[in-house]
PDB file of N, CA and C in Angstrom:
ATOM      1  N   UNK A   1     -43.460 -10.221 -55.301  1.00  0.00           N
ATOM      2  CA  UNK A   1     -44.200  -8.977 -55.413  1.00  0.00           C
ATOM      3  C   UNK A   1     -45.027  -8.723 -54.152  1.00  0.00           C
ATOM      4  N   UNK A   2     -46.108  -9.597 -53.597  1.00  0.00           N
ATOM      5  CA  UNK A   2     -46.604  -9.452 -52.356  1.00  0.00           C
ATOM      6  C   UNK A   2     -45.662  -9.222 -51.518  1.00  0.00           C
ATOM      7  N   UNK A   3     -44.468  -9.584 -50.613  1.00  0.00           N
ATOM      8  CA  UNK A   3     -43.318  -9.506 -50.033  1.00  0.00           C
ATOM      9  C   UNK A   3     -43.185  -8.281 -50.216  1.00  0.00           C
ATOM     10  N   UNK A   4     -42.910  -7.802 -51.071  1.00  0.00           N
ATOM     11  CA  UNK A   4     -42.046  -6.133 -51.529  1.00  0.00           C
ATOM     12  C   UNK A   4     -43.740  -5.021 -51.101  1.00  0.00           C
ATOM     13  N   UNK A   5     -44.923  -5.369 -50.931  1.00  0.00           N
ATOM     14  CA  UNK A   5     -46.265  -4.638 -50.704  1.00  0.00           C
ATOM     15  C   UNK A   5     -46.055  -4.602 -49.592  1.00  0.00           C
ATOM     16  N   UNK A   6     -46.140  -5.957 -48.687  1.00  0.00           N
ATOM     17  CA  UNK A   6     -45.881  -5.732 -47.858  1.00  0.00           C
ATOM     18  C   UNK A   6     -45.088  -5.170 -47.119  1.00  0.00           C
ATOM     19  N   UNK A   7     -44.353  -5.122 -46.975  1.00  0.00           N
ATOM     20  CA  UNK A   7     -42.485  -4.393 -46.937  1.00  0.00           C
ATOM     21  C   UNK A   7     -43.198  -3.036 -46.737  1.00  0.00           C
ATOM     22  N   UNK A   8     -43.374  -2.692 -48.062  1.00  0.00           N
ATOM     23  CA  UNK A   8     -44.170  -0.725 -48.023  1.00  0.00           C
ATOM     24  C   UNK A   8     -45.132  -0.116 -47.265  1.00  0.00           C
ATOM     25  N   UNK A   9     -46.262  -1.178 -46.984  1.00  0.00           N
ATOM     26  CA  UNK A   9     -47.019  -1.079 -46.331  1.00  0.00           C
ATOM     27  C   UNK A   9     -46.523  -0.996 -44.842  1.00  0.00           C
ATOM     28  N   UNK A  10     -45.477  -2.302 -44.544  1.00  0.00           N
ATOM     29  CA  UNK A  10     -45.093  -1.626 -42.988  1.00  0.00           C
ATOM     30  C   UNK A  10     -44.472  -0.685 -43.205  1.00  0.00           C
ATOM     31  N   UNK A  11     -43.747  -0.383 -43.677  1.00  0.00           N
ATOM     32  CA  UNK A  11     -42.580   1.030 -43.878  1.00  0.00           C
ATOM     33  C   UNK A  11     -43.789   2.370 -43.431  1.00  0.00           C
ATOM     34  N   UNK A  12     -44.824   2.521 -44.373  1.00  0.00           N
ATOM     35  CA  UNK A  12     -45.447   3.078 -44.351  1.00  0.00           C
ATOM     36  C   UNK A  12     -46.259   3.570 -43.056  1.00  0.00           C
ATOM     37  N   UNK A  13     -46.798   2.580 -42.300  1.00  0.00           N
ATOM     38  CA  UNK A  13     -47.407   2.444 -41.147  1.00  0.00           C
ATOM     39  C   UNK A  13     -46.246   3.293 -40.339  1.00  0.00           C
ATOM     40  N   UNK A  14     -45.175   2.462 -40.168  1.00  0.00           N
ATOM     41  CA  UNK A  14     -44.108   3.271 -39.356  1.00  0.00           C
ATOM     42  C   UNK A  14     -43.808   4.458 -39.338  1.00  0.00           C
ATOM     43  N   UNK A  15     -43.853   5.438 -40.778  1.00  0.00           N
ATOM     44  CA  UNK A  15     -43.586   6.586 -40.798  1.00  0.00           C
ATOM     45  C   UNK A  15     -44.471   7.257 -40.563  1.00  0.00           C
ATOM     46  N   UNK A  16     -45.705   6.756 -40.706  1.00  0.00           N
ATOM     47  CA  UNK A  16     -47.292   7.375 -40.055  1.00  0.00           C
ATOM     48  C   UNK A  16     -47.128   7.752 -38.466  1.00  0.00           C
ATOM     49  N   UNK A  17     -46.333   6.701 -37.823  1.00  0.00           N
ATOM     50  CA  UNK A  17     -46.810   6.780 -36.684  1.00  0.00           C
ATOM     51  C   UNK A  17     -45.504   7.809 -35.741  1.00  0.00           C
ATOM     52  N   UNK A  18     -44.922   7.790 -36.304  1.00  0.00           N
ATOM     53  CA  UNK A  18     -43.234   8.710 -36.074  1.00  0.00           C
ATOM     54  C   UNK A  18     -44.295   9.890 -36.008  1.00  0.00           C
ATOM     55  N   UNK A  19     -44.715  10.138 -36.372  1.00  0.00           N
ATOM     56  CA  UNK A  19     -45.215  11.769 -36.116  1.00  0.00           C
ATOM     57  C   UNK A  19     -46.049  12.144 -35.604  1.00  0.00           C
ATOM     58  N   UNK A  20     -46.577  10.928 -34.684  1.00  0.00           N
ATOM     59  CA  UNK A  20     -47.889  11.088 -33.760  1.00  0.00           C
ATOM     60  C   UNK A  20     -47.215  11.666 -32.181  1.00  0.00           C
ATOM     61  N   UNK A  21     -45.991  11.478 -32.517  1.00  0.00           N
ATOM     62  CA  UNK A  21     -45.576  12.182 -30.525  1.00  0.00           C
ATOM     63  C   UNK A  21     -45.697  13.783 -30.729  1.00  0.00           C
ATOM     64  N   UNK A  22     -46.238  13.863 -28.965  1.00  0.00           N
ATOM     65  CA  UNK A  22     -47.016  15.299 -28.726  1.00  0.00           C
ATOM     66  C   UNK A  22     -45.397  15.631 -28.137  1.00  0.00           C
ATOM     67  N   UNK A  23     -45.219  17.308 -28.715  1.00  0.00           N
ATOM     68  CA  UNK A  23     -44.333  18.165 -28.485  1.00  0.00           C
ATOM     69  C   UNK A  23     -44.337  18.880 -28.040  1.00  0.00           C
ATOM     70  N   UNK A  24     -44.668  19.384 -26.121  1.00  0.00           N
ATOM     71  CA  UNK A  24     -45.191  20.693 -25.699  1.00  0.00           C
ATOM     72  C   UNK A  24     -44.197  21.578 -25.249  1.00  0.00           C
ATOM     73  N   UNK A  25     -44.122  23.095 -25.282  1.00  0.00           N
ATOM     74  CA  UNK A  25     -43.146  23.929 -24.509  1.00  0.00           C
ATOM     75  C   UNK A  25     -43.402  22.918 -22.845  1.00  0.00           C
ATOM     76  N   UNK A  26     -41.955  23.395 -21.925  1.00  0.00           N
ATOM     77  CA  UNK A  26     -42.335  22.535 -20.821  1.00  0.00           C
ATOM     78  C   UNK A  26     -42.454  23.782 -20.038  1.00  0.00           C
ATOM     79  N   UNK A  27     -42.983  24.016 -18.564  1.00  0.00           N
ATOM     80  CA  UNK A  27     -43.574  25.116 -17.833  1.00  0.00           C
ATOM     81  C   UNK A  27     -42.489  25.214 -17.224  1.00  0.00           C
ATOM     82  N   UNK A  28     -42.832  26.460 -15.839  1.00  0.00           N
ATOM     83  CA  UNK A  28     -41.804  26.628 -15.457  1.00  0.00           C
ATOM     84  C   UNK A  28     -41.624  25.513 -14.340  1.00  0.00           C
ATOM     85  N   UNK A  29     -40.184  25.684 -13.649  1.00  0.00           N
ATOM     86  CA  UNK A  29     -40.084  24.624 -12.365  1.00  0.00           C
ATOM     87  C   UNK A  29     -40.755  24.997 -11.221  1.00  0.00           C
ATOM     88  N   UNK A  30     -41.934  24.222 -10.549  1.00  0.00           N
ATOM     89  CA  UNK A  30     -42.433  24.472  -9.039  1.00  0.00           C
ATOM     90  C   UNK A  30     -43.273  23.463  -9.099  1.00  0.00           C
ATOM     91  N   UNK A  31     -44.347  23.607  -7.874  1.00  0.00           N
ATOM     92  CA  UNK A  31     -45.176  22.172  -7.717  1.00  0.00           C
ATOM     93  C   UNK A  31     -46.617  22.853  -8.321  1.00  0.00           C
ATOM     94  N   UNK A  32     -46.856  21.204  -8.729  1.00  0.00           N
ATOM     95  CA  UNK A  32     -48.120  21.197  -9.398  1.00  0.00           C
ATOM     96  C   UNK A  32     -49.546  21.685  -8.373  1.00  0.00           C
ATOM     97  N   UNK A  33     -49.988  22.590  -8.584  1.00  0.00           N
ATOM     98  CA  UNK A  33     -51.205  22.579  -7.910  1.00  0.00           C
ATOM     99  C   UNK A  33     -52.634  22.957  -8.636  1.00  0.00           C
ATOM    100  N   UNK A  34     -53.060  22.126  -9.795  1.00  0.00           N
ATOM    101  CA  UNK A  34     -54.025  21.849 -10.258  1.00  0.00           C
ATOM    102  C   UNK A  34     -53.781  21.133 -11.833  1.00  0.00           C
ATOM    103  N   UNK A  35     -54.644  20.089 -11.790  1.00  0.00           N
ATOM    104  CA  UNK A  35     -54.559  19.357 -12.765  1.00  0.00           C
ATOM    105  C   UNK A  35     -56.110  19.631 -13.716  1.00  0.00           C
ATOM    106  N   UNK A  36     -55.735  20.147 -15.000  1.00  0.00           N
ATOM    107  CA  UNK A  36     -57.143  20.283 -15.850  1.00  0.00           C
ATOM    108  C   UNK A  36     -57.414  19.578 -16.981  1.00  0.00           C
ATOM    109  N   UNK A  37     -58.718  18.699 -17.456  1.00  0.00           N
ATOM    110  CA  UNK A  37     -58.617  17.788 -18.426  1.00  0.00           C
ATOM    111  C   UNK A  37     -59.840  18.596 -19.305  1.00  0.00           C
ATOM    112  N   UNK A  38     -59.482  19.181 -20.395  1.00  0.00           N
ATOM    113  CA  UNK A  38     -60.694  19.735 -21.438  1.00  0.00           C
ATOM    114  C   UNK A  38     -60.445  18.779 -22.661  1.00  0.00           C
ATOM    115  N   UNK A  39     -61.182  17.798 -22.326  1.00  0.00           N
ATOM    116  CA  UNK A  39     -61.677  17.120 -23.654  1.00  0.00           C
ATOM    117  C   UNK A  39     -60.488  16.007 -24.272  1.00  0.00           C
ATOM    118  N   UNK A  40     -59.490  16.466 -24.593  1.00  0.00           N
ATOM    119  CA  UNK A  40     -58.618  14.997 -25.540  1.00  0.00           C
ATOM    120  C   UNK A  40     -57.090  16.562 -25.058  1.00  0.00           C
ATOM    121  N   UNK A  41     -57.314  17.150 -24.299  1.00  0.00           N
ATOM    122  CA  UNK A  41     -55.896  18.337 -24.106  1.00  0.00           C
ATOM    123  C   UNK A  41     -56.116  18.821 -22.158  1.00  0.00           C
ATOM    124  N   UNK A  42     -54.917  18.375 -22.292  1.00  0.00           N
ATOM    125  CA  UNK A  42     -54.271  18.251 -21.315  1.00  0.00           C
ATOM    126  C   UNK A  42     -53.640  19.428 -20.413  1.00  0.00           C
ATOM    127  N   UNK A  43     -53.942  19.667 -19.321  1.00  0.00           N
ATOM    128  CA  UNK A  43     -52.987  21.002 -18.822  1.00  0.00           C
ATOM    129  C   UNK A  43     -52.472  20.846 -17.034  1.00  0.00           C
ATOM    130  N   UNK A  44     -51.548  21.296 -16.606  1.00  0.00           N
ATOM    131  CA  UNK A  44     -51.003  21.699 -15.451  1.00  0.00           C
ATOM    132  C   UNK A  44     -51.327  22.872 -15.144  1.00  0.00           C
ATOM    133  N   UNK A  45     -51.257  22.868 -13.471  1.00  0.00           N
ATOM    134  CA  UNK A  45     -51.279  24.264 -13.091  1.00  0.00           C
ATOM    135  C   UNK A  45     -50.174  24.378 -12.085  1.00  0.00           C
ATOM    136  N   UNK A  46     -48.872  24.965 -12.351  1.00  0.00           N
ATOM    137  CA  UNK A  46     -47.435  25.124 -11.247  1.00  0.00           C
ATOM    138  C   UNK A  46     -47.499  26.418 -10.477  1.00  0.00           C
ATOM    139  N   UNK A  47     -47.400  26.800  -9.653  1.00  0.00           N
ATOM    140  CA  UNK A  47     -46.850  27.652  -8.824  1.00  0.00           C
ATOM    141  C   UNK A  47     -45.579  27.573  -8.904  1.00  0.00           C
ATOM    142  N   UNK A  48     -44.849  29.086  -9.387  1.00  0.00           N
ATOM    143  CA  UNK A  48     -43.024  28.769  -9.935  1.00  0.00           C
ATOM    144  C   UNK A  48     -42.331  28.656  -8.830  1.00  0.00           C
ATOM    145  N   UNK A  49     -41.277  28.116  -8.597  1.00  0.00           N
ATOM    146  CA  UNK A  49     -40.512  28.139  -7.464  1.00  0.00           C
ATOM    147  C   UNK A  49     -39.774  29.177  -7.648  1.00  0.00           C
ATOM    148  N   UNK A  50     -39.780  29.895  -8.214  1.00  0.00           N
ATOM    149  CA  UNK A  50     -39.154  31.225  -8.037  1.00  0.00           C
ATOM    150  C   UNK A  50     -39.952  32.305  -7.646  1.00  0.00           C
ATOM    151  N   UNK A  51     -41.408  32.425  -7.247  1.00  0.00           N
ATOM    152  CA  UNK A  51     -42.141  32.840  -7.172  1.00  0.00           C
ATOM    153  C   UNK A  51     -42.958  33.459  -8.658  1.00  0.00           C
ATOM    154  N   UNK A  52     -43.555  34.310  -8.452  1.00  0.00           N
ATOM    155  CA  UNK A  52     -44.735  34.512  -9.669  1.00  0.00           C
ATOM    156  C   UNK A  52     -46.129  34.134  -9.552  1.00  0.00           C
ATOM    157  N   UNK A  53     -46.830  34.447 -10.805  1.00  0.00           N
ATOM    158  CA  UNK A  53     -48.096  33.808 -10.611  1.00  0.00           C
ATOM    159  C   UNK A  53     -48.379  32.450 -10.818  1.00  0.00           C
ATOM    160  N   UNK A  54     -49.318  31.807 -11.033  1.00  0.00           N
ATOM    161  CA  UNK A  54     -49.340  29.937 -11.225  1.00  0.00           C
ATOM    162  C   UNK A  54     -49.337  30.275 -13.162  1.00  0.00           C
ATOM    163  N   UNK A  55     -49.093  29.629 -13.295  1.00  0.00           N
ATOM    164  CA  UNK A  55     -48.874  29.145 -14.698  1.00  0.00           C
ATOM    165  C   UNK A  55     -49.297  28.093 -15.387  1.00  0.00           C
ATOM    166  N   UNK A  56     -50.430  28.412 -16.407  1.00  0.00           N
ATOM    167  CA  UNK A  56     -51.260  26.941 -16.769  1.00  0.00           C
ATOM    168  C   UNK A  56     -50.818  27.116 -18.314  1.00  0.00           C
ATOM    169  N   UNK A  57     -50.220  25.387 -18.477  1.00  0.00           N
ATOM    170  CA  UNK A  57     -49.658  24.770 -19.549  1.00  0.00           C
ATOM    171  C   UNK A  57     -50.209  23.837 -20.089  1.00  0.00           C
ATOM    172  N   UNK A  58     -50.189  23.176 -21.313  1.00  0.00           N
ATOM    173  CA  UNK A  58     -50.456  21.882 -21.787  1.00  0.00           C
ATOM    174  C   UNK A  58     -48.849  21.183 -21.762  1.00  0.00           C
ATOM    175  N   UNK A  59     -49.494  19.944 -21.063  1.00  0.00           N
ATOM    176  CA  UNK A  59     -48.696  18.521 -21.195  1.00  0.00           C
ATOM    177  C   UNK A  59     -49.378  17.269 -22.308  1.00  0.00           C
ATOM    178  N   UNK A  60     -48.690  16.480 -22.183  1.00  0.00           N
ATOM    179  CA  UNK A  60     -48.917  15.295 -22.795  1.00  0.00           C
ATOM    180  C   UNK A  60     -50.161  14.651 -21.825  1.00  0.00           C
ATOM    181  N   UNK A  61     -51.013  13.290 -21.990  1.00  0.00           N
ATOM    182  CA  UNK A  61     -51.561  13.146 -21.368  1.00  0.00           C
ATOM    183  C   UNK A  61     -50.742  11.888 -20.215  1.00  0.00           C
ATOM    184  N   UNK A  62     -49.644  11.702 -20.912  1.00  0.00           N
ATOM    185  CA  UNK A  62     -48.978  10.532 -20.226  1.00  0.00           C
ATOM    186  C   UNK A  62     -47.995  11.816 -18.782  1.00  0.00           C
ATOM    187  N   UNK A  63     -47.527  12.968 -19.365  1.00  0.00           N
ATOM    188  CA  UNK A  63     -47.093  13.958 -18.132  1.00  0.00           C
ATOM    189  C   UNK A  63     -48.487  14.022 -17.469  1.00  0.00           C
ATOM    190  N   UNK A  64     -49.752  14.569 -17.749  1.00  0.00           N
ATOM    191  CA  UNK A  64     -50.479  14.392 -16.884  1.00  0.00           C
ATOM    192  C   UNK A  64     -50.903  13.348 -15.489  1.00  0.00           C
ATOM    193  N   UNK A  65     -50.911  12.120 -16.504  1.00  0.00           N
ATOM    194  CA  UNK A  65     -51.014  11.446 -15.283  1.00  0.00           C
ATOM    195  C   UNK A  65     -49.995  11.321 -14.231  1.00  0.00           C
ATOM    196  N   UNK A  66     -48.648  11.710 -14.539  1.00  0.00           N
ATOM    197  CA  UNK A  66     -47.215  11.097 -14.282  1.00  0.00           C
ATOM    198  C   UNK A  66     -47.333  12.234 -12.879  1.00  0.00           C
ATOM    199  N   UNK A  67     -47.670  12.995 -13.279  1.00  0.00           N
ATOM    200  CA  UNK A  67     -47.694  14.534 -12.257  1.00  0.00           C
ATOM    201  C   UNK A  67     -49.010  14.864 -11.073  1.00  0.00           C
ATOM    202  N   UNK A  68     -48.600  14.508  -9.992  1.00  0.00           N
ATOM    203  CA  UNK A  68     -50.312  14.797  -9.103  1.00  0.00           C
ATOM    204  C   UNK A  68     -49.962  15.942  -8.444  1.00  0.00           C
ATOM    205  N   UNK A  69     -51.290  16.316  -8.321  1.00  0.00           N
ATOM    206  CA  UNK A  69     -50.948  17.815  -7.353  1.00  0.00           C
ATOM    207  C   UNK A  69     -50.236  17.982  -5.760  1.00  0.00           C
ATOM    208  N   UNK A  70     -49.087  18.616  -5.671  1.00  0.00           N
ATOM    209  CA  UNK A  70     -48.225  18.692  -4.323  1.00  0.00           C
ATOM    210  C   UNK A  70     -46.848  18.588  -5.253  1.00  0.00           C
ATOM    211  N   UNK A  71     -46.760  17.274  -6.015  1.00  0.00           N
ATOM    212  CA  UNK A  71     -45.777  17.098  -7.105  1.00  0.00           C
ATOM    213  C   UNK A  71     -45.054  18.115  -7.260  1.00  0.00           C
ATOM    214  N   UNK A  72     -43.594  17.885  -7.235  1.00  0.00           N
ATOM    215  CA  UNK A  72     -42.565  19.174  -7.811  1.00  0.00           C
ATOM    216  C   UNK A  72     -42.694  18.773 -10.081  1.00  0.00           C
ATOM    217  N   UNK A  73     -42.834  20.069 -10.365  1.00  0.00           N
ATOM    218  CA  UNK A  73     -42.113  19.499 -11.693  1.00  0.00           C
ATOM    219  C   UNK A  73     -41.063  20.290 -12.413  1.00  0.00           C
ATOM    220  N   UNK A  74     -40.599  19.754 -12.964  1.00  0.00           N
ATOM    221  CA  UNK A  74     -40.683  18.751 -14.018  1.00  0.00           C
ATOM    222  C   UNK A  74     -40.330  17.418 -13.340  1.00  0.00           C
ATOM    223  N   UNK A  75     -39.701  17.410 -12.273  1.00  0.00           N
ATOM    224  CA  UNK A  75     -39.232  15.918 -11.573  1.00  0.00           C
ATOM    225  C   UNK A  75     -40.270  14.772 -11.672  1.00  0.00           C
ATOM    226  N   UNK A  76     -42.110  15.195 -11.678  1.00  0.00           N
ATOM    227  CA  UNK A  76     -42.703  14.081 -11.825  1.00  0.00           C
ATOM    228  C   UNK A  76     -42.303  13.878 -13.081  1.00  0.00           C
ATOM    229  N   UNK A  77     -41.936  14.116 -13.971  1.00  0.00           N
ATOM    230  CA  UNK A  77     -42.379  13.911 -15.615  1.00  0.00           C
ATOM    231  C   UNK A  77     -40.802  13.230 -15.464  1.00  0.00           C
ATOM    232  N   UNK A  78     -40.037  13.310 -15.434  1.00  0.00           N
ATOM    233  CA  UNK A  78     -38.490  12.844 -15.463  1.00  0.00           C
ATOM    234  C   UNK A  78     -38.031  11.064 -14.690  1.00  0.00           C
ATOM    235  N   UNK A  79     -39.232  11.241 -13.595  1.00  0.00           N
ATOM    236  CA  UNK A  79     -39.256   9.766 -13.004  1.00  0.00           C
ATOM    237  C   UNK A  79     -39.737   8.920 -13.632  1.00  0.00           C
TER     238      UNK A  79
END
């Protein structure tokens, strides 16, 4: 009986944690030129390589760090 609690209990944990990954639209393609941190959310700032205006997005905080400003992206986030 303990065996089989346990069992559920990890099961459980596991399916808890399956749904903790962050899912963001991704921006457009050009280089990063500003990085913004408000609080526990995360954002880029790209200049498109197709031209346009800059475009500020939320990333993950792990794309954040992955991405410094000059950076092409999405290529930092892909390395």
């Amino acid at each position: 009986m303990r065996r089989l609690a346990a069992a559920l209990l990890v099961l459980t944990a596991f399916a808890s944690l399956a749904g903790c990954a962050q899912d963001f639209d991704r921006g457009p393609d050009g280089q990063v030129t500003d990085k913004v941190k408000d609080g526990k959310k995360f954002y880029l700032v790209v200049n498109p390589a197709k031209g346009g205006n800059e475009k500020k997005f939320r990333v993950s905080k792990y794309d954040y760090h992955d991405c410094n400003r000059g950076s092409k992206y999405p290529k930092c986030v892909d390395d």
